[in-house]
PDB file of N, CA and C in Angstrom:
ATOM      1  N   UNK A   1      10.013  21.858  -4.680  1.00  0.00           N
ATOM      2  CA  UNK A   1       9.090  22.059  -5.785  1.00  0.00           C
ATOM      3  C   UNK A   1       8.836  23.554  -5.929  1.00  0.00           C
ATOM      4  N   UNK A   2       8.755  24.050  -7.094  1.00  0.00           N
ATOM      5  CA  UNK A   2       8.792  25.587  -7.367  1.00  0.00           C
ATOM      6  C   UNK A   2       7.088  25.655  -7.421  1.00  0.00           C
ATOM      7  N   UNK A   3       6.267  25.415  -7.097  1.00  0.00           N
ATOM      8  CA  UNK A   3       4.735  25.726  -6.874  1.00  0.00           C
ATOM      9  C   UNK A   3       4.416  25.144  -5.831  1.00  0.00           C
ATOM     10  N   UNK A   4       3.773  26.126  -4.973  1.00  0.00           N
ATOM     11  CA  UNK A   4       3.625  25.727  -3.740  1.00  0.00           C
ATOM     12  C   UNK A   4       2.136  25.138  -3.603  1.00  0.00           C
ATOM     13  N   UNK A   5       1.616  25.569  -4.581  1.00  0.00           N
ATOM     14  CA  UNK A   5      -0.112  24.469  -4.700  1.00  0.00           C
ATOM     15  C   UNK A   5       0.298  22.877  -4.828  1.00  0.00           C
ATOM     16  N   UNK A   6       1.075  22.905  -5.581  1.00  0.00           N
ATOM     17  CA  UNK A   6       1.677  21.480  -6.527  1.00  0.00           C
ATOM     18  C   UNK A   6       2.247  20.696  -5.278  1.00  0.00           C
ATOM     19  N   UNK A   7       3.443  21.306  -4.131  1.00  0.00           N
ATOM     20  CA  UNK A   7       3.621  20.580  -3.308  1.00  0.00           C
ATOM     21  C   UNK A   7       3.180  20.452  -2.217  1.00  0.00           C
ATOM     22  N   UNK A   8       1.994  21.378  -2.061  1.00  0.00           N
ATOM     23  CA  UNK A   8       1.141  21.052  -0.856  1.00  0.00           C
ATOM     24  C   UNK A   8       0.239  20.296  -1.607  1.00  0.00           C
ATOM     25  N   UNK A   9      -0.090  19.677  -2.559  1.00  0.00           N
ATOM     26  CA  UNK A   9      -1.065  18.524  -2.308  1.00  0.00           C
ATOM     27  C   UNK A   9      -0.483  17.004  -3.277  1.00  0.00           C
ATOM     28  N   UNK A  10       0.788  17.208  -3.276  1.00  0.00           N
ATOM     29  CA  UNK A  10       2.184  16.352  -3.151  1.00  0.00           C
ATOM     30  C   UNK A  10       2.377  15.667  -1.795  1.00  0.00           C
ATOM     31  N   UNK A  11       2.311  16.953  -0.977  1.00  0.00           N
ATOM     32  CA  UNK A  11       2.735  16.418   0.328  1.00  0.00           C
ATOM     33  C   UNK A  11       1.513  15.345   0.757  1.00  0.00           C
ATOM     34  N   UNK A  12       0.289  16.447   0.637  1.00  0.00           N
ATOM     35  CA  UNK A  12      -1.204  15.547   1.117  1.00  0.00           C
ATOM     36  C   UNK A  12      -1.120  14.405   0.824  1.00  0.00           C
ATOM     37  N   UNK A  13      -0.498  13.781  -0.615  1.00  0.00           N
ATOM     38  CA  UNK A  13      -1.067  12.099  -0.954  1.00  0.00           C
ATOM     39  C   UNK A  13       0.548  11.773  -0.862  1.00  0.00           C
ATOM     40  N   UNK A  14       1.284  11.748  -0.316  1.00  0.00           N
ATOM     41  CA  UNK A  14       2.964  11.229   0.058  1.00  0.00           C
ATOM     42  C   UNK A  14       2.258  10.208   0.561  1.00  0.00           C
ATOM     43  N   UNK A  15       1.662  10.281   1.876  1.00  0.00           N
ATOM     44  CA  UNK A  15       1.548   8.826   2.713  1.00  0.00           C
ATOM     45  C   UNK A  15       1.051   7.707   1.963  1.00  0.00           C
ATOM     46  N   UNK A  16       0.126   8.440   0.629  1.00  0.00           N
ATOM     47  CA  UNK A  16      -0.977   7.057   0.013  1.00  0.00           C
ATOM     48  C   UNK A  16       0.313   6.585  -0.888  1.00  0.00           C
ATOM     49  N   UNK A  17       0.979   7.333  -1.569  1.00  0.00           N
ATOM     50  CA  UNK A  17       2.134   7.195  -1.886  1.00  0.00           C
ATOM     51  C   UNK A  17       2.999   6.183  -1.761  1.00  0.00           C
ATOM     52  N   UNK A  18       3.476   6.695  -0.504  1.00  0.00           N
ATOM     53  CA  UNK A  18       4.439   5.417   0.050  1.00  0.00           C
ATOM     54  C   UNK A  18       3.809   3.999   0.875  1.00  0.00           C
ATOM     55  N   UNK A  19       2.470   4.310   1.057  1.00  0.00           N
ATOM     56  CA  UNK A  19       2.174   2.997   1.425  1.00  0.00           C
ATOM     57  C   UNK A  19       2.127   1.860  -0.037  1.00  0.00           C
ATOM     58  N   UNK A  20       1.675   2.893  -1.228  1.00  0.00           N
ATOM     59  CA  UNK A  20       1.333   2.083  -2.389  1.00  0.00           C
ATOM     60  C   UNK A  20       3.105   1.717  -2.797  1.00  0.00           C
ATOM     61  N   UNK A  21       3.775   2.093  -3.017  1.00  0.00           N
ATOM     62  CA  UNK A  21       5.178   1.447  -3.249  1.00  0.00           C
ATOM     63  C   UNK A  21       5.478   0.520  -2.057  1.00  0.00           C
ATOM     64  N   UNK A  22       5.286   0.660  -0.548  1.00  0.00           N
ATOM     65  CA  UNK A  22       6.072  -0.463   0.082  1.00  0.00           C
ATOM     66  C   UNK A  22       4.944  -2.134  -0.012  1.00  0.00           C
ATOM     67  N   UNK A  23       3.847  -1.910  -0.357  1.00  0.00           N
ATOM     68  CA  UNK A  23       3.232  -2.740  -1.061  1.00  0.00           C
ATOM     69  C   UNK A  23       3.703  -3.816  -2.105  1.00  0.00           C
ATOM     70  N   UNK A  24       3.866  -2.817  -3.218  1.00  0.00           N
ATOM     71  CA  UNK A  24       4.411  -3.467  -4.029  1.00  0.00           C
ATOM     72  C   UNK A  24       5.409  -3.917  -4.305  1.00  0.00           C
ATOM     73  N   UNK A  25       6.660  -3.162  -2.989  1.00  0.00           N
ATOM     74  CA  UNK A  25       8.164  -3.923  -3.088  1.00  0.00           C
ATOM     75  C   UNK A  25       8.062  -4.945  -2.116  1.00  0.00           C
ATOM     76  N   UNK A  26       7.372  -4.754  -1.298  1.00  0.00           N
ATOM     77  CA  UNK A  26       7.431  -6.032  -0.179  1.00  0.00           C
ATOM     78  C   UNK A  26       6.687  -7.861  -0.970  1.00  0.00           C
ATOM     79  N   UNK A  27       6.085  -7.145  -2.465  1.00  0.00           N
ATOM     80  CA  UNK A  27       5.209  -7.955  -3.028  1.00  0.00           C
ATOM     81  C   UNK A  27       6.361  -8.385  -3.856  1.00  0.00           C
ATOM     82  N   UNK A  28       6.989  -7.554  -4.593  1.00  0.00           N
ATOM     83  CA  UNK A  28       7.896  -8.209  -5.665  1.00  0.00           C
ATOM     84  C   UNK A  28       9.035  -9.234  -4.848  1.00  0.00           C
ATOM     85  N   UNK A  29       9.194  -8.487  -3.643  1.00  0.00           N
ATOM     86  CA  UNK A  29      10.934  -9.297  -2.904  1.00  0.00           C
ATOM     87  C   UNK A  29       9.906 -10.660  -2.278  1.00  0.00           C
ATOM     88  N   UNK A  30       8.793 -11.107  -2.355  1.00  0.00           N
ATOM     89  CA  UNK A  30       8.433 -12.400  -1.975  1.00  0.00           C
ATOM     90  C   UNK A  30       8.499 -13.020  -3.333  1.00  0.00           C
ATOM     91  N   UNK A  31       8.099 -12.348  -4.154  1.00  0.00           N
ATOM     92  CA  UNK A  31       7.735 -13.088  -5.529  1.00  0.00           C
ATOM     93  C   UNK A  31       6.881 -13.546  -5.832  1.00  0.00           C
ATOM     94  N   UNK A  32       5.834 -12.680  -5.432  1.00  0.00           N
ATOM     95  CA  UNK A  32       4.560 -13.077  -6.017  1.00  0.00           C
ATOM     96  C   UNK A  32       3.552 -11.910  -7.141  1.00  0.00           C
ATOM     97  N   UNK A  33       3.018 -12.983  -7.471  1.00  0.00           N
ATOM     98  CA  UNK A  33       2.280 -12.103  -8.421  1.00  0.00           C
ATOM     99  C   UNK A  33       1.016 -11.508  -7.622  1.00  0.00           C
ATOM    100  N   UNK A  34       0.148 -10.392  -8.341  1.00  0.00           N
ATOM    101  CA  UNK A  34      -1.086 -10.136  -7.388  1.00  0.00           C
ATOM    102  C   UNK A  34      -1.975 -10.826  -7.134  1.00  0.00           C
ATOM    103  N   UNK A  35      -1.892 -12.105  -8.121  1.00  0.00           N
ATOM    104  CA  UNK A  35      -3.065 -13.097  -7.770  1.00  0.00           C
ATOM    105  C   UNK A  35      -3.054 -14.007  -6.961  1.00  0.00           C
ATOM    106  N   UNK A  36      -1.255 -14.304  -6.667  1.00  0.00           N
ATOM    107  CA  UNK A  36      -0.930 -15.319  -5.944  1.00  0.00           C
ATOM    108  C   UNK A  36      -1.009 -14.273  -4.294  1.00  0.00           C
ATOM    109  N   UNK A  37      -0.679 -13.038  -4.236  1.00  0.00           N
ATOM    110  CA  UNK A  37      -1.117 -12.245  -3.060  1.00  0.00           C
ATOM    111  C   UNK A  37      -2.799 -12.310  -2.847  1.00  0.00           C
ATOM    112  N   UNK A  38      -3.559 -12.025  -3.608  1.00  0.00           N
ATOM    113  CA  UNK A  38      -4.814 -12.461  -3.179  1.00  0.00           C
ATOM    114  C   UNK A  38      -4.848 -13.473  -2.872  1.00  0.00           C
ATOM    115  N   UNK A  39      -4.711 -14.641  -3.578  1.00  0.00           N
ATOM    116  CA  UNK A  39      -4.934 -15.777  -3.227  1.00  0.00           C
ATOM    117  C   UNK A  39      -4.285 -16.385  -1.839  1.00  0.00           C
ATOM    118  N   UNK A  40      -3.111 -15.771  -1.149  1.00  0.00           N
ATOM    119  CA  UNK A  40      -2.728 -15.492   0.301  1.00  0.00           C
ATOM    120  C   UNK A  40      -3.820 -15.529   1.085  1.00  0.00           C
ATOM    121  N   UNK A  41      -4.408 -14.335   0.830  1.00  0.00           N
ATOM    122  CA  UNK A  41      -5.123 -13.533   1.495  1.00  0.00           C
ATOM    123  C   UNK A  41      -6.425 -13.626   1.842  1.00  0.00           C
ATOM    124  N   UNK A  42      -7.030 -14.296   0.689  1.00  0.00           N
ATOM    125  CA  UNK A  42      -8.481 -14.649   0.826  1.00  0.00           C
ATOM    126  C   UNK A  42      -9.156 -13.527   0.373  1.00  0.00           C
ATOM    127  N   UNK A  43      -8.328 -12.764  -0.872  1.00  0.00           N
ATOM    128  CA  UNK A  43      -9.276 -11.643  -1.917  1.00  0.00           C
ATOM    129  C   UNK A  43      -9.105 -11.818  -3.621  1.00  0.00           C
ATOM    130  N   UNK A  44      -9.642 -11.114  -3.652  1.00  0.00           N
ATOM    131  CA  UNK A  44      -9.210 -10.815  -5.736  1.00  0.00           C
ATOM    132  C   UNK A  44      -8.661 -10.558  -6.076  1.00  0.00           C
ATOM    133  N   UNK A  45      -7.443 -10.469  -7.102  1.00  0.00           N
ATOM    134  CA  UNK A  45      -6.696 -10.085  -7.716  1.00  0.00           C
ATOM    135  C   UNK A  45      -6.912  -8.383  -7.640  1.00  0.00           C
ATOM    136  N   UNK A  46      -7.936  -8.044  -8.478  1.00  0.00           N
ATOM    137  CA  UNK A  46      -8.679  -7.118  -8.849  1.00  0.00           C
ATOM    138  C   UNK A  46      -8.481  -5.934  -7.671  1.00  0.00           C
ATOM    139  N   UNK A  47      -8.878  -6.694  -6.206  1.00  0.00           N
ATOM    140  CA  UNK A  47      -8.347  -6.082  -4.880  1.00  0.00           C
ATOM    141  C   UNK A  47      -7.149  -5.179  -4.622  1.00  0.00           C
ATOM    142  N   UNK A  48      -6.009  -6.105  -5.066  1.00  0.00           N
ATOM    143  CA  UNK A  48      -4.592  -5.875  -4.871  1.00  0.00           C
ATOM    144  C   UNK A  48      -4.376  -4.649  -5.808  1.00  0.00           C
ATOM    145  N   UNK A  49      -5.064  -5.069  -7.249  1.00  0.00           N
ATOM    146  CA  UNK A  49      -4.792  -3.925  -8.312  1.00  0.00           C
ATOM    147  C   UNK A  49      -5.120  -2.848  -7.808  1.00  0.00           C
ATOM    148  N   UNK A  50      -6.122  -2.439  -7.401  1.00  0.00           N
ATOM    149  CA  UNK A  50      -7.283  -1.140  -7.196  1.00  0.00           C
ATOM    150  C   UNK A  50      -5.847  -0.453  -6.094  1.00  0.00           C
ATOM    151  N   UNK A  51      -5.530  -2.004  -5.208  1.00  0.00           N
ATOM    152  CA  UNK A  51      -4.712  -1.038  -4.096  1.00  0.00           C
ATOM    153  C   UNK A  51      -3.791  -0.756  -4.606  1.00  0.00           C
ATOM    154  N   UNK A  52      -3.100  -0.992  -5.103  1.00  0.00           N
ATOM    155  CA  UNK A  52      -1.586  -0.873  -5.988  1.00  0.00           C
ATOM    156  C   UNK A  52      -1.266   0.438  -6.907  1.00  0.00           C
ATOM    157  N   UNK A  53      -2.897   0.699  -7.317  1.00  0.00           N
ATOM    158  CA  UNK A  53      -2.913   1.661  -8.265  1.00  0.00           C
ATOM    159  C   UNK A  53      -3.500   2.973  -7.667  1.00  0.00           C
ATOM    160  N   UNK A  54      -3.476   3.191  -6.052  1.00  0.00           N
ATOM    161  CA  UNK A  54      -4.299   4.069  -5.151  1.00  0.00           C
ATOM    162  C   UNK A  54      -5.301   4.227  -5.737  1.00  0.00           C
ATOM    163  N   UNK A  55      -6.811   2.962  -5.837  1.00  0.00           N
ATOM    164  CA  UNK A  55      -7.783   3.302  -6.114  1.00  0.00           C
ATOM    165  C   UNK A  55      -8.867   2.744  -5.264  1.00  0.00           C
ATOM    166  N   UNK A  56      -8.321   2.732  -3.691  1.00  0.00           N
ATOM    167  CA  UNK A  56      -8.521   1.539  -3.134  1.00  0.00           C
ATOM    168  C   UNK A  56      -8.080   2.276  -1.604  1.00  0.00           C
ATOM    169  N   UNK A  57      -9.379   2.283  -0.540  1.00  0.00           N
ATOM    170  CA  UNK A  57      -8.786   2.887   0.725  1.00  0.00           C
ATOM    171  C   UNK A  57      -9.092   1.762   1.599  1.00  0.00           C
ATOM    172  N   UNK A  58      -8.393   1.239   2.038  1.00  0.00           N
ATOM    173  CA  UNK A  58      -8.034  -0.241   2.735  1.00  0.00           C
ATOM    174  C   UNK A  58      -8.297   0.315   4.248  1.00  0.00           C
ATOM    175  N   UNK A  59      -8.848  -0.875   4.878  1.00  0.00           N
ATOM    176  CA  UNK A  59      -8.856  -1.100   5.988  1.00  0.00           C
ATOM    177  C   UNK A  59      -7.365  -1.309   6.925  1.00  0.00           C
ATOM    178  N   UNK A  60      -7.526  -1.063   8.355  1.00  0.00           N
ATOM    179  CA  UNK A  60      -6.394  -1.263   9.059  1.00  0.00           C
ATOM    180  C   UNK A  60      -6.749  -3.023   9.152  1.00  0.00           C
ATOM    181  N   UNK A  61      -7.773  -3.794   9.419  1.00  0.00           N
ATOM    182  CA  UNK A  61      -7.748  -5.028   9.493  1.00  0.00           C
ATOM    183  C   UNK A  61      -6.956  -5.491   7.691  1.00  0.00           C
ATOM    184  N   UNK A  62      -7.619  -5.025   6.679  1.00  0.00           N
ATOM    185  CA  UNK A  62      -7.225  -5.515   5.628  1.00  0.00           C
ATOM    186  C   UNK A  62      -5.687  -5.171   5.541  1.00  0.00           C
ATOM    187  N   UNK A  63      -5.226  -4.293   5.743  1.00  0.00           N
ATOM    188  CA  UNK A  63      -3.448  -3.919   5.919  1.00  0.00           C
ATOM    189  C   UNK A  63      -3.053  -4.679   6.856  1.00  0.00           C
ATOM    190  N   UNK A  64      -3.406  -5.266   7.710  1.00  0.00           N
ATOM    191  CA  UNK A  64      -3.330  -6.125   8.991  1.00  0.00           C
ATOM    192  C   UNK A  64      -2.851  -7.617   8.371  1.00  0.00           C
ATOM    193  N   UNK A  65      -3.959  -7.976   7.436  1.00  0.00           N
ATOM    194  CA  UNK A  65      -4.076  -9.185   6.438  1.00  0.00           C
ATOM    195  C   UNK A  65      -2.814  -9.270   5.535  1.00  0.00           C
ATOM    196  N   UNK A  66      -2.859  -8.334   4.790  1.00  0.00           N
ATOM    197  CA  UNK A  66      -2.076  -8.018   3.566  1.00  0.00           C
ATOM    198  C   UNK A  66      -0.331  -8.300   3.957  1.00  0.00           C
ATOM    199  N   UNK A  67      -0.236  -7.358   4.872  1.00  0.00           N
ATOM    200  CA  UNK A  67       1.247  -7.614   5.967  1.00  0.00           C
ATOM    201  C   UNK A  67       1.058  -9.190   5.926  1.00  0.00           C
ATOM    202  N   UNK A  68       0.379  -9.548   6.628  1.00  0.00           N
ATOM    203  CA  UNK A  68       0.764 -11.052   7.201  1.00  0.00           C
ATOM    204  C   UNK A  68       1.083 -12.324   5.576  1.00  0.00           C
ATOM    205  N   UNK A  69       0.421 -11.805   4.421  1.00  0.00           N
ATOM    206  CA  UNK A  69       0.491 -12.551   3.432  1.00  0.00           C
ATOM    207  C   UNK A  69       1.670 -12.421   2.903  1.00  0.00           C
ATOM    208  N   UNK A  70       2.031 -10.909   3.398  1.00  0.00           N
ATOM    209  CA  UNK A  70       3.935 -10.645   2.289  1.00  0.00           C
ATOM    210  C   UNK A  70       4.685 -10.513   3.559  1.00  0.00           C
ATOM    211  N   UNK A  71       4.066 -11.799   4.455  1.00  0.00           N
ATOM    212  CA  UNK A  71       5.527 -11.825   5.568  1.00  0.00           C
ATOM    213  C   UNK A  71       5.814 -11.093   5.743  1.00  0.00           C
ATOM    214  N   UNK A  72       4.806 -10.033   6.340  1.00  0.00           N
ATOM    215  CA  UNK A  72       5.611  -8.908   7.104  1.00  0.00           C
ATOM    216  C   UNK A  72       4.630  -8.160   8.636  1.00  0.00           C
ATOM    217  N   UNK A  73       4.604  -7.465   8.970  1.00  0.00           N
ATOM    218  CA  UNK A  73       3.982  -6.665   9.957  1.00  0.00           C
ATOM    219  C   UNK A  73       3.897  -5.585   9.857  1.00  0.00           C
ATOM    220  N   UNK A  74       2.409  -4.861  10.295  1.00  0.00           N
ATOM    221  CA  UNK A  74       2.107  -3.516   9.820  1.00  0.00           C
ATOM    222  C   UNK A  74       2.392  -3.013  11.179  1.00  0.00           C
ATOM    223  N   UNK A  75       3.428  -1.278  10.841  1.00  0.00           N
ATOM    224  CA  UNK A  75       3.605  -0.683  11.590  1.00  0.00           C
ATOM    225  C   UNK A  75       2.831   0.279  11.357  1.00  0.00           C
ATOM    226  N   UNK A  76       2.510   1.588  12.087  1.00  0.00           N
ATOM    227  CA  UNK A  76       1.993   2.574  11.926  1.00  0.00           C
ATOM    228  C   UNK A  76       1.853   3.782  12.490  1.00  0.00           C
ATOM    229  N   UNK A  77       2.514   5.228  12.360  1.00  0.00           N
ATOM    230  CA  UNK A  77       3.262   5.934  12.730  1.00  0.00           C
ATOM    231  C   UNK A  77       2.689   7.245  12.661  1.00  0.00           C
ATOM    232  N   UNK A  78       2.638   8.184  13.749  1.00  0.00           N
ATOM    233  CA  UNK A  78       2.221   9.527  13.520  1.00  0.00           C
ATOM    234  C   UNK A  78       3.560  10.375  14.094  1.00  0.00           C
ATOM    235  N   UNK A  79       4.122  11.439  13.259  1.00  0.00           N
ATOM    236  CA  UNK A  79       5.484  11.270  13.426  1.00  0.00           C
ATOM    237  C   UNK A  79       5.052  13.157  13.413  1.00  0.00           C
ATOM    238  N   UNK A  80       5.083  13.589  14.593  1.00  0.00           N
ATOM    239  CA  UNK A  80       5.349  15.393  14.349  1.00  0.00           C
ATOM    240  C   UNK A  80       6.122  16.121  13.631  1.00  0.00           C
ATOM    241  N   UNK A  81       5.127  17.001  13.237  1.00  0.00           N
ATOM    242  CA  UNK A  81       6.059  17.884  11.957  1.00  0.00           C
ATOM    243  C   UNK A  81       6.875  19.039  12.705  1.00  0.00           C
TER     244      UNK A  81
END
């Protein structure tokens, strides 16, 4: 990136980033819609949206939940720069 303001706070929200896309691909390759993921889950539609759309800072229990509804398991990684 040719501005270095622009990709230092690029870099800052990468992680919210990529958690919000593997969300939603792990959501589409089950085939569900967000209501039928809430309804997994034991939340709101409304829930899933907020998270989907990074408007929404989730719990490690609720990511805990969420994994287990799109058949999957939460990993979680602190990886040195």
């Amino acid at each position: 990136m040719k501005y270095p303001k622009i990709k230092a706070e690029y870099d800052r929200l990468q992680p919210e980033f990529t958690l919000i896309q593997a969300v939603i691909d792990a959501r589409v390759k089950e085939g569900d819609t967000q209501k039928e993921l809430a309804d997994k889950i034991g939340t709101k539609q409304s829930v899933i949206s907020r998270l989907e759309s990074g408007r929404a800072n989730p719990s490690v229990a609720f990511l805990k939940k969420l994994a287990e509804g799109l058949n999957s398991h939460l990993e979680i990684k602190f990886i040195a720069s």
